[in-house]
PDB file of N, CA and C in Angstrom:
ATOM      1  N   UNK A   1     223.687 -36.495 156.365  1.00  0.00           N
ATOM      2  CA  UNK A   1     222.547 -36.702 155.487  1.00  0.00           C
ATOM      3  C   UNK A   1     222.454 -35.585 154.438  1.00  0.00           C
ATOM      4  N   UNK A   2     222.899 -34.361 154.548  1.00  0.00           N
ATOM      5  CA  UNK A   2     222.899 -33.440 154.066  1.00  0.00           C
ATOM      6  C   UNK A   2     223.582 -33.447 153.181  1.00  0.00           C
ATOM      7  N   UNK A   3     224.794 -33.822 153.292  1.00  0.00           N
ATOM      8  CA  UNK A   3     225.937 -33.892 152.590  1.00  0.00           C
ATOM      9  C   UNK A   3     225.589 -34.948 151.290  1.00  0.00           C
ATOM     10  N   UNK A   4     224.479 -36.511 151.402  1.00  0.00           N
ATOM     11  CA  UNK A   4     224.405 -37.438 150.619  1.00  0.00           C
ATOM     12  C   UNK A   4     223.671 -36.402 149.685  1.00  0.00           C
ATOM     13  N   UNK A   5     222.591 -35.986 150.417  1.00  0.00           N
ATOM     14  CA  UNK A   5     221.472 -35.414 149.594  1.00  0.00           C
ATOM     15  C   UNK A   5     221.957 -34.482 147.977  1.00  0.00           C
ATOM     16  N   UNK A   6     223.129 -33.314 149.036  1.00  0.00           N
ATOM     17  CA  UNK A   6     223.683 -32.279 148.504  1.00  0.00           C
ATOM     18  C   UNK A   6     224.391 -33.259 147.183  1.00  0.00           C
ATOM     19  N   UNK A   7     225.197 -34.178 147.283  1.00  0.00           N
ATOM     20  CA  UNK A   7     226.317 -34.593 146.254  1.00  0.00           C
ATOM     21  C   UNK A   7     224.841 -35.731 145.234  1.00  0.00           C
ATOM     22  N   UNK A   8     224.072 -36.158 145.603  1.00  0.00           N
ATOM     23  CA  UNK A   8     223.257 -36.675 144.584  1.00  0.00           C
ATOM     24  C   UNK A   8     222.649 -35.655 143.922  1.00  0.00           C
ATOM     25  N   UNK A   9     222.338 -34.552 144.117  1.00  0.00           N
ATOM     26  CA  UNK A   9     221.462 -33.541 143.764  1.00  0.00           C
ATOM     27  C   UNK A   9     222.954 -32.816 142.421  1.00  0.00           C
ATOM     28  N   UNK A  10     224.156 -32.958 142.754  1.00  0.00           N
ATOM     29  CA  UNK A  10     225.162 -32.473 141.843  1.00  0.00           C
ATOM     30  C   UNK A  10     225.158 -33.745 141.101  1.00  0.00           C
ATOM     31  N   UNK A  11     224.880 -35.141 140.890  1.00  0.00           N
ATOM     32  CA  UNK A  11     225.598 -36.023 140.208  1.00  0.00           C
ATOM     33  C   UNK A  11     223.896 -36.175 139.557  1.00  0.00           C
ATOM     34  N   UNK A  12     222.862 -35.610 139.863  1.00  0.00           N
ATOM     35  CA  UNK A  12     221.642 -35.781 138.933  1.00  0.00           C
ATOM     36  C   UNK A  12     221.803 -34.916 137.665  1.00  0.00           C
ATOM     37  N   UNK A  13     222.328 -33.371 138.653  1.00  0.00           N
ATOM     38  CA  UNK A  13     222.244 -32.183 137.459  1.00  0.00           C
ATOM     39  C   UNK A  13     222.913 -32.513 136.280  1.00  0.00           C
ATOM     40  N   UNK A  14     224.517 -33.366 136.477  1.00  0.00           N
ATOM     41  CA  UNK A  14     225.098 -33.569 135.389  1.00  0.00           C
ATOM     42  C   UNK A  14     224.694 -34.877 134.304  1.00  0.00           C
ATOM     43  N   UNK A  15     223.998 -35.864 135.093  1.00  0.00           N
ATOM     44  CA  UNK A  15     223.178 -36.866 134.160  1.00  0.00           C
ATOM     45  C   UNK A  15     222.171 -35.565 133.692  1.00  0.00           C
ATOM     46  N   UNK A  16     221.584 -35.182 133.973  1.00  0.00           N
ATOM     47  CA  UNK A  16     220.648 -34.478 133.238  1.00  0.00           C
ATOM     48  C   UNK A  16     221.651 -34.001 131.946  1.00  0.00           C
ATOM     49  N   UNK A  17     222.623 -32.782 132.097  1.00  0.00           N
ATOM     50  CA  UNK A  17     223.415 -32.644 130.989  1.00  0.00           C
ATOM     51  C   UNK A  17     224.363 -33.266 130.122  1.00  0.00           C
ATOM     52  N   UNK A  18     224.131 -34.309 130.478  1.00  0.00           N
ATOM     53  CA  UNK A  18     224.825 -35.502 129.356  1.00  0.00           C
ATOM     54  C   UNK A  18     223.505 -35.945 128.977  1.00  0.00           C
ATOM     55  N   UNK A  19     222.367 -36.278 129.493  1.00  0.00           N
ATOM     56  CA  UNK A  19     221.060 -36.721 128.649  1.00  0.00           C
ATOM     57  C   UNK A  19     220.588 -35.543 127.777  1.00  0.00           C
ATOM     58  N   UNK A  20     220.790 -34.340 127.668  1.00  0.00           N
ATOM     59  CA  UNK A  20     220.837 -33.500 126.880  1.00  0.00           C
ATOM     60  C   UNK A  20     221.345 -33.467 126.265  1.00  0.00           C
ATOM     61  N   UNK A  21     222.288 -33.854 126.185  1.00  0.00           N
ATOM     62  CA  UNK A  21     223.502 -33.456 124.634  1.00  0.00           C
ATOM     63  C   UNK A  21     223.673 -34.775 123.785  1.00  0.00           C
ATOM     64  N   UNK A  22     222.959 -35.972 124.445  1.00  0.00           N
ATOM     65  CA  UNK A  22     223.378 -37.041 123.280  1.00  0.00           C
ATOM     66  C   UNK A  22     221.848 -36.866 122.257  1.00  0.00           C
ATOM     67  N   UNK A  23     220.808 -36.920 122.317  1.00  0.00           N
ATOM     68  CA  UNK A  23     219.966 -36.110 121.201  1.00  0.00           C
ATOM     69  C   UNK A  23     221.073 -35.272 120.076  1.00  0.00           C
ATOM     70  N   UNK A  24     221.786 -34.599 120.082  1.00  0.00           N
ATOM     71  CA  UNK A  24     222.611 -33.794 119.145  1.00  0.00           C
ATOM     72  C   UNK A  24     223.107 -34.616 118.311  1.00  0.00           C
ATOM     73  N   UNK A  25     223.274 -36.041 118.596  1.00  0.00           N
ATOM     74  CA  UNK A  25     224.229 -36.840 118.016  1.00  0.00           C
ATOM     75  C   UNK A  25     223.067 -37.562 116.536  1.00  0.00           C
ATOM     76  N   UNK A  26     221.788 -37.392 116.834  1.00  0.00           N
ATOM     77  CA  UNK A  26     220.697 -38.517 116.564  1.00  0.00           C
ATOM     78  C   UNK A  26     220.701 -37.419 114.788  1.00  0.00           C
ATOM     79  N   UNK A  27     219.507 -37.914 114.432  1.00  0.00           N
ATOM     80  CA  UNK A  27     219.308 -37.280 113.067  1.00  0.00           C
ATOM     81  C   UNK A  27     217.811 -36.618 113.433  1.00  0.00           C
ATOM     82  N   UNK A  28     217.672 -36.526 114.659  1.00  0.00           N
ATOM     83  CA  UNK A  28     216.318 -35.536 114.287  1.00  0.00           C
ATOM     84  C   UNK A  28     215.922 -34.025 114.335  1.00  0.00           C
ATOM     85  N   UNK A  29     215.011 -33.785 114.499  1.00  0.00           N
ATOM     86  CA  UNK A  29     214.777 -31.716 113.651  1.00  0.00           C
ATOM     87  C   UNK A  29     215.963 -31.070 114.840  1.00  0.00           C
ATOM     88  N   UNK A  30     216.227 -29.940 113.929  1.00  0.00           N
ATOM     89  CA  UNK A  30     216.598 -28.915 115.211  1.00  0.00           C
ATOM     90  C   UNK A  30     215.932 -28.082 116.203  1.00  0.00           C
ATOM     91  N   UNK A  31     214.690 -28.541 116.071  1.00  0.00           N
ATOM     92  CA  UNK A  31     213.922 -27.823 117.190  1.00  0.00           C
ATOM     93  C   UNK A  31     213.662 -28.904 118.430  1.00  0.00           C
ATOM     94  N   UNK A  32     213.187 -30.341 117.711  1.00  0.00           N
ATOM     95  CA  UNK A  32     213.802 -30.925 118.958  1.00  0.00           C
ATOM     96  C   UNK A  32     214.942 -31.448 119.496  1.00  0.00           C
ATOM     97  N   UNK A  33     215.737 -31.406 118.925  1.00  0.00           N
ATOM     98  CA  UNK A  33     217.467 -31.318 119.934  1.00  0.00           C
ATOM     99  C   UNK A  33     217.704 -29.518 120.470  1.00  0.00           C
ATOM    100  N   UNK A  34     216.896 -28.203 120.074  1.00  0.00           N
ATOM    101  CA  UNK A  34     217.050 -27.746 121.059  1.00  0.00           C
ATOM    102  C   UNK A  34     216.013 -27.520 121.845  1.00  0.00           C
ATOM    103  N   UNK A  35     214.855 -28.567 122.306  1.00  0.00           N
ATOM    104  CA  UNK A  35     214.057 -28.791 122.993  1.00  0.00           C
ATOM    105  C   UNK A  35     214.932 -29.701 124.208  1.00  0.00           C
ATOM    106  N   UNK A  36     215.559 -30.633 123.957  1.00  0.00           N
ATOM    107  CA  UNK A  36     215.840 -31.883 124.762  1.00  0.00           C
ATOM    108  C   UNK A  36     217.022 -31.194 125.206  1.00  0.00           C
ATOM    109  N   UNK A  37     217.791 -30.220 124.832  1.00  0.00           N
ATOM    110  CA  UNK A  37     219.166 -29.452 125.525  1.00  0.00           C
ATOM    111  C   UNK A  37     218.886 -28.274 126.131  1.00  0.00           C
ATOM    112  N   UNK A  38     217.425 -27.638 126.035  1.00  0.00           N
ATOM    113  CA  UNK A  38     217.647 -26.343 126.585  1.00  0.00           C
ATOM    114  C   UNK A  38     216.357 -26.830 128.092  1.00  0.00           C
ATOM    115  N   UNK A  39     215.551 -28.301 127.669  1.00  0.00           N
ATOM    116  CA  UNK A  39     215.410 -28.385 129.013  1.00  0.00           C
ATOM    117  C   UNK A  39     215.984 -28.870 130.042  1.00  0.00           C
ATOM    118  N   UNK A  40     216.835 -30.026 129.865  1.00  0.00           N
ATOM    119  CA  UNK A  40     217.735 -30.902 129.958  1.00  0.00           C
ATOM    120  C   UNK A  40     218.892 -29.725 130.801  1.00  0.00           C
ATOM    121  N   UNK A  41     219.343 -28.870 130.252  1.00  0.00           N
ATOM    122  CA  UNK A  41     220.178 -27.967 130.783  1.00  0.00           C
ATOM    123  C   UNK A  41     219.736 -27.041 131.847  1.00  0.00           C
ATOM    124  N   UNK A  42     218.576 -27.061 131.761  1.00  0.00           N
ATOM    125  CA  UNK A  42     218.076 -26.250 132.608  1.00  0.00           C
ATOM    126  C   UNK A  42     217.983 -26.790 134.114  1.00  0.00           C
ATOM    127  N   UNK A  43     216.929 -27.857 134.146  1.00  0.00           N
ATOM    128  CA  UNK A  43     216.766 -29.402 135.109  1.00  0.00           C
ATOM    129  C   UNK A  43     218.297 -29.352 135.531  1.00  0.00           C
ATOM    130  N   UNK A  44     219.223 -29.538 134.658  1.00  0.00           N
ATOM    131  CA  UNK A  44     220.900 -29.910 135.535  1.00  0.00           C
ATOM    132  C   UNK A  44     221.012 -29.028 136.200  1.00  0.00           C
ATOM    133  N   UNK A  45     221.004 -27.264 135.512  1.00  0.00           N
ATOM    134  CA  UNK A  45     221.344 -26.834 136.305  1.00  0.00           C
ATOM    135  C   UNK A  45     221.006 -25.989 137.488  1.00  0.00           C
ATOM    136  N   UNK A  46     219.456 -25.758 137.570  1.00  0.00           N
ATOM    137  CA  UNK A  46     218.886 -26.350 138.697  1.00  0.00           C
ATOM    138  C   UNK A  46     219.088 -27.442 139.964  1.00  0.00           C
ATOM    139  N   UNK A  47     219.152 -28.288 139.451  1.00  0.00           N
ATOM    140  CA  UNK A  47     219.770 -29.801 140.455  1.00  0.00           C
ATOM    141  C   UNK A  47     220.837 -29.275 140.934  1.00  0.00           C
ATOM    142  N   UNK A  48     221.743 -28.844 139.931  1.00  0.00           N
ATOM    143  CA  UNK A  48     223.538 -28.506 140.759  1.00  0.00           C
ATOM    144  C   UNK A  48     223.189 -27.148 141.597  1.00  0.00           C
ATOM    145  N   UNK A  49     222.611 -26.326 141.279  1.00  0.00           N
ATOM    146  CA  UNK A  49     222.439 -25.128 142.102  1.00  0.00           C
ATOM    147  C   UNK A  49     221.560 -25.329 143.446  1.00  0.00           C
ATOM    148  N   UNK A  50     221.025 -26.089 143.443  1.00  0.00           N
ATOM    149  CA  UNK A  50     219.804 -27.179 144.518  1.00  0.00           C
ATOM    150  C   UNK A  50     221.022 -27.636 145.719  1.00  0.00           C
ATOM    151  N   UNK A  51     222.009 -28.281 145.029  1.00  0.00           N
ATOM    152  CA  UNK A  51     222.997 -29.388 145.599  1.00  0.00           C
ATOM    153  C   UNK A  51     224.091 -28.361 146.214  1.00  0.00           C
ATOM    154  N   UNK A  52     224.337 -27.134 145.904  1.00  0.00           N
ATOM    155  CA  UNK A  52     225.086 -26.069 146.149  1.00  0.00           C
ATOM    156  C   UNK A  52     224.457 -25.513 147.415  1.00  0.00           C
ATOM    157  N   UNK A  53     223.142 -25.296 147.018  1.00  0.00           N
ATOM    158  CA  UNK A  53     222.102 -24.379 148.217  1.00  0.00           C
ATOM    159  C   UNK A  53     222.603 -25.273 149.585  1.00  0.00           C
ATOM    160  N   UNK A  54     222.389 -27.021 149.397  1.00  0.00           N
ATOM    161  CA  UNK A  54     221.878 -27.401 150.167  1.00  0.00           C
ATOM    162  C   UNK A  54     223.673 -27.506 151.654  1.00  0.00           C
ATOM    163  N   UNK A  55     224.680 -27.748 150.310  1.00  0.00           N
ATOM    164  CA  UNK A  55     226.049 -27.090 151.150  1.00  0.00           C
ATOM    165  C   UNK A  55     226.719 -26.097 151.350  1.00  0.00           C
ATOM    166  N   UNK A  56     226.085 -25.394 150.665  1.00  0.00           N
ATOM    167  CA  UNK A  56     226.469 -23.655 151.545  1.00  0.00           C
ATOM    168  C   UNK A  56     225.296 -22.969 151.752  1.00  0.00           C
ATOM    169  N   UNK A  57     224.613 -23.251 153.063  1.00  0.00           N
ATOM    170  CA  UNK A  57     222.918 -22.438 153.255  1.00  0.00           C
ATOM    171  C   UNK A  57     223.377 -20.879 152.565  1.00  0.00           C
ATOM    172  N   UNK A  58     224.677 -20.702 153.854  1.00  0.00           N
ATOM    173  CA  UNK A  58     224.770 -19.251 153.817  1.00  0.00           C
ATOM    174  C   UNK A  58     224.590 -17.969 152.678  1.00  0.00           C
ATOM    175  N   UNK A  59     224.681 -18.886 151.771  1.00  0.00           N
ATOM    176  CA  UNK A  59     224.620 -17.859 150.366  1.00  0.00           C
ATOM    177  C   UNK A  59     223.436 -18.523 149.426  1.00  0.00           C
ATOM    178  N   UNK A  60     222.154 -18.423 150.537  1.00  0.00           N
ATOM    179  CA  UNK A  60     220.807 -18.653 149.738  1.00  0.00           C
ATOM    180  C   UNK A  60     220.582 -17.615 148.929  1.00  0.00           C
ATOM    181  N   UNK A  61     220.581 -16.565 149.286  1.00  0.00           N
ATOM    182  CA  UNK A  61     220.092 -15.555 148.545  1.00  0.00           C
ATOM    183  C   UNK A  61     220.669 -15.152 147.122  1.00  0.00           C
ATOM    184  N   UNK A  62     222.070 -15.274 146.795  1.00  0.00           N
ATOM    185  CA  UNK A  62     222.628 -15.932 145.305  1.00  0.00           C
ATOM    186  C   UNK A  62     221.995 -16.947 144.760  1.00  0.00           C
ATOM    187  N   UNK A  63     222.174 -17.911 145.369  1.00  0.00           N
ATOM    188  CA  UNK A  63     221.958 -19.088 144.516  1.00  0.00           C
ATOM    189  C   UNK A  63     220.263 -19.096 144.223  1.00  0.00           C
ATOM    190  N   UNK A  64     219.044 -18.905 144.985  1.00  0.00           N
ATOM    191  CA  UNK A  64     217.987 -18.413 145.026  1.00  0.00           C
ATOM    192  C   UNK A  64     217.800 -17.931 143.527  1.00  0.00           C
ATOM    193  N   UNK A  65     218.721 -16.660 143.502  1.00  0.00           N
ATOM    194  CA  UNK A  65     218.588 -15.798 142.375  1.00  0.00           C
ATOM    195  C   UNK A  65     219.058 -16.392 141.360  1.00  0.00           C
ATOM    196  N   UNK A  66     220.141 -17.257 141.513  1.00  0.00           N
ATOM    197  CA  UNK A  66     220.778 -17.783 140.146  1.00  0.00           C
ATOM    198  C   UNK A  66     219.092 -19.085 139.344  1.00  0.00           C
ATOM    199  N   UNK A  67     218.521 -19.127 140.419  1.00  0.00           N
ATOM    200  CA  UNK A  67     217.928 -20.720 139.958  1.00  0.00           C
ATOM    201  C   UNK A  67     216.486 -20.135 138.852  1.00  0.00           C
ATOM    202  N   UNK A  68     216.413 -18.983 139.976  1.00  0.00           N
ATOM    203  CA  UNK A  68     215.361 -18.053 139.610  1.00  0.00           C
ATOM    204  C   UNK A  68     215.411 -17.519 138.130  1.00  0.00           C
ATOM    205  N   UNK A  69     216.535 -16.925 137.801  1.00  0.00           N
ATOM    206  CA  UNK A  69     217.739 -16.362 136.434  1.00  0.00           C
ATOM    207  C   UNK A  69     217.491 -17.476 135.308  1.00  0.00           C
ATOM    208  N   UNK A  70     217.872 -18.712 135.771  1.00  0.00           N
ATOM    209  CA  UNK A  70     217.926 -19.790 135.098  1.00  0.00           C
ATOM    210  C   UNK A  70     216.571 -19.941 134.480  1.00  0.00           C
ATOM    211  N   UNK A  71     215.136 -20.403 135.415  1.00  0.00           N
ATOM    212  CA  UNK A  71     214.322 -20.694 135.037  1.00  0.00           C
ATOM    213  C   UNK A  71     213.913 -20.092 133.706  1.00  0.00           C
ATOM    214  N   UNK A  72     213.831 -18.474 133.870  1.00  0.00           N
ATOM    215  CA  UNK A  72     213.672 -17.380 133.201  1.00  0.00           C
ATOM    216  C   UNK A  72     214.039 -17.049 132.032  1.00  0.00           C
ATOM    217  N   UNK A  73     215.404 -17.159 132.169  1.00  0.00           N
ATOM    218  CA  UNK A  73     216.376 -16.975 130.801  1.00  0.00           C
ATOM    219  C   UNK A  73     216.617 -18.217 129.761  1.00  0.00           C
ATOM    220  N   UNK A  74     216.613 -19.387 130.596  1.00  0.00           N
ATOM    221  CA  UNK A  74     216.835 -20.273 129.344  1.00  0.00           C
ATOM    222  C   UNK A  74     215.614 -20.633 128.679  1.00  0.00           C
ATOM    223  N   UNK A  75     214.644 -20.526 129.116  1.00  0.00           N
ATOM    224  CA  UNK A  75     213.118 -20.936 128.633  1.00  0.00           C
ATOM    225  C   UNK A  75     212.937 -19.644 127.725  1.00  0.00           C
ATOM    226  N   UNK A  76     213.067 -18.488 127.988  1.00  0.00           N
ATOM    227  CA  UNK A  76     213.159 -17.418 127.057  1.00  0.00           C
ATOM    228  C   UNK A  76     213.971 -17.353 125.773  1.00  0.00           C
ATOM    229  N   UNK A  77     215.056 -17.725 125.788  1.00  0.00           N
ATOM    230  CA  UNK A  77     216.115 -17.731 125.198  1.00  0.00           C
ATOM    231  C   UNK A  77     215.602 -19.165 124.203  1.00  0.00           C
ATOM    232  N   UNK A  78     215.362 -20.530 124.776  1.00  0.00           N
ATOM    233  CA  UNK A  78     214.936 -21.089 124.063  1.00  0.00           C
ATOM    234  C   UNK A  78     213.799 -20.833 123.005  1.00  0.00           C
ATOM    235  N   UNK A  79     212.673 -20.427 123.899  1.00  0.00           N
ATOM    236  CA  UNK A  79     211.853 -19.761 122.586  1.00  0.00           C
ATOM    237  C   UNK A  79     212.299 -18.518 121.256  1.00  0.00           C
ATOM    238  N   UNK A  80     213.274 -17.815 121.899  1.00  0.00           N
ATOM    239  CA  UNK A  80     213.600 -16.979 121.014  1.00  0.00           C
ATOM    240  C   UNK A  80     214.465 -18.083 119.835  1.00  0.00           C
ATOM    241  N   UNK A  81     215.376 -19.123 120.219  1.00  0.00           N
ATOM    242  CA  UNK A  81     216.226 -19.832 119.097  1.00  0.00           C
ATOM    243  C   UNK A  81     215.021 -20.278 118.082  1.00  0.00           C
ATOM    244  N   UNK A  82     213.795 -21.261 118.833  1.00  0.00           N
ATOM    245  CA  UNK A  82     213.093 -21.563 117.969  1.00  0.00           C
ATOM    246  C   UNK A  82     212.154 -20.858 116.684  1.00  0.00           C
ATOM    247  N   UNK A  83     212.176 -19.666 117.727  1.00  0.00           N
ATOM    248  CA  UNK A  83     210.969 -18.991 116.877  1.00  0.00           C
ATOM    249  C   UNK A  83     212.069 -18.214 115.360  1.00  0.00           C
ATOM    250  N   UNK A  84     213.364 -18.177 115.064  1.00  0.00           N
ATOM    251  CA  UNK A  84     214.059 -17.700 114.863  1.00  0.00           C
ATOM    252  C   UNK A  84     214.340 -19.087 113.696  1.00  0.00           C
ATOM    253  N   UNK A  85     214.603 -20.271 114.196  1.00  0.00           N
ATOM    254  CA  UNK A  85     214.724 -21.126 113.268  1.00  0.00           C
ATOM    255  C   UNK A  85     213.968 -21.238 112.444  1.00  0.00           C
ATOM    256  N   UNK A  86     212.568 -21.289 112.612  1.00  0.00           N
ATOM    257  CA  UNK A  86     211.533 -21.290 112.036  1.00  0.00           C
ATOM    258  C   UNK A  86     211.292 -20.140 111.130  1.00  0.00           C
ATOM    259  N   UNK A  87     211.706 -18.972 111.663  1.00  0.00           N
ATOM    260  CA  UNK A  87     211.790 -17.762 110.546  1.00  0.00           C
ATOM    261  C   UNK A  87     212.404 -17.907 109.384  1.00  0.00           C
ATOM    262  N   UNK A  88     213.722 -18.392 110.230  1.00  0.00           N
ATOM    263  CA  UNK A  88     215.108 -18.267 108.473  1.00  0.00           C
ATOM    264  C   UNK A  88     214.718 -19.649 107.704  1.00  0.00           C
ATOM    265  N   UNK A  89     213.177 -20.674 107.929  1.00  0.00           N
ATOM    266  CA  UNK A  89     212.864 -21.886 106.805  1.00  0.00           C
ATOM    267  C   UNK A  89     211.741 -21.456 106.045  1.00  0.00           C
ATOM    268  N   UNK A  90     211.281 -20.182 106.272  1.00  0.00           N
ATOM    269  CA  UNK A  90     209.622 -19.571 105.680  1.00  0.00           C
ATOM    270  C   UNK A  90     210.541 -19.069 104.136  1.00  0.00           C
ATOM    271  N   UNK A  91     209.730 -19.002 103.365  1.00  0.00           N
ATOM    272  CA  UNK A  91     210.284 -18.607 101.838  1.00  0.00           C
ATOM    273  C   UNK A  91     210.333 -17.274 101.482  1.00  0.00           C
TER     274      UNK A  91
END
């Protein structure tokens, strides 16, 4: 059971990152295609690090930290791209 759980939890993360990256393809702003990729990426990779936890307990305390890292940094990092785009369109 563990094992179903673990391999759906890896085959969500990566639908998540393919539903992120086709927005790139569309014609709309760049703040929302990097809205829809930097959450989108995040959610995947969460899910895959979820799906990792759940088949190797033993190294909770990495992966713990990696999910933790993740939350943190890409939500940061995203605000910094935006607030940055928005700078270099002011006159």
């Amino acid at each position: 059971m563990i094992d179903v759980l673990s391999y759906s939890c890896l085959i969500i993360g990566i639908i998540f990152w393919f539903w992120g990256t086709l927005p790139l393809l569309g014609n709309r702003s760049v703040l929302f295609k990097l809205h829809t990729l930097s959450v989108s990426d995040t959610l995947g990779s969460m899910a895959i690090i979820f799906g990792l936890l759940l088949k190797i307990p033993n190294e909770w305390p990495l992966l713990l930290l990696a999910i933790i890292t993740l939350a943190i940094w890409n939500t940061v990092l995203g605000y910094v791209l935006a607030y940055c785009s928005t700078e270099s369109e002011k006159p």
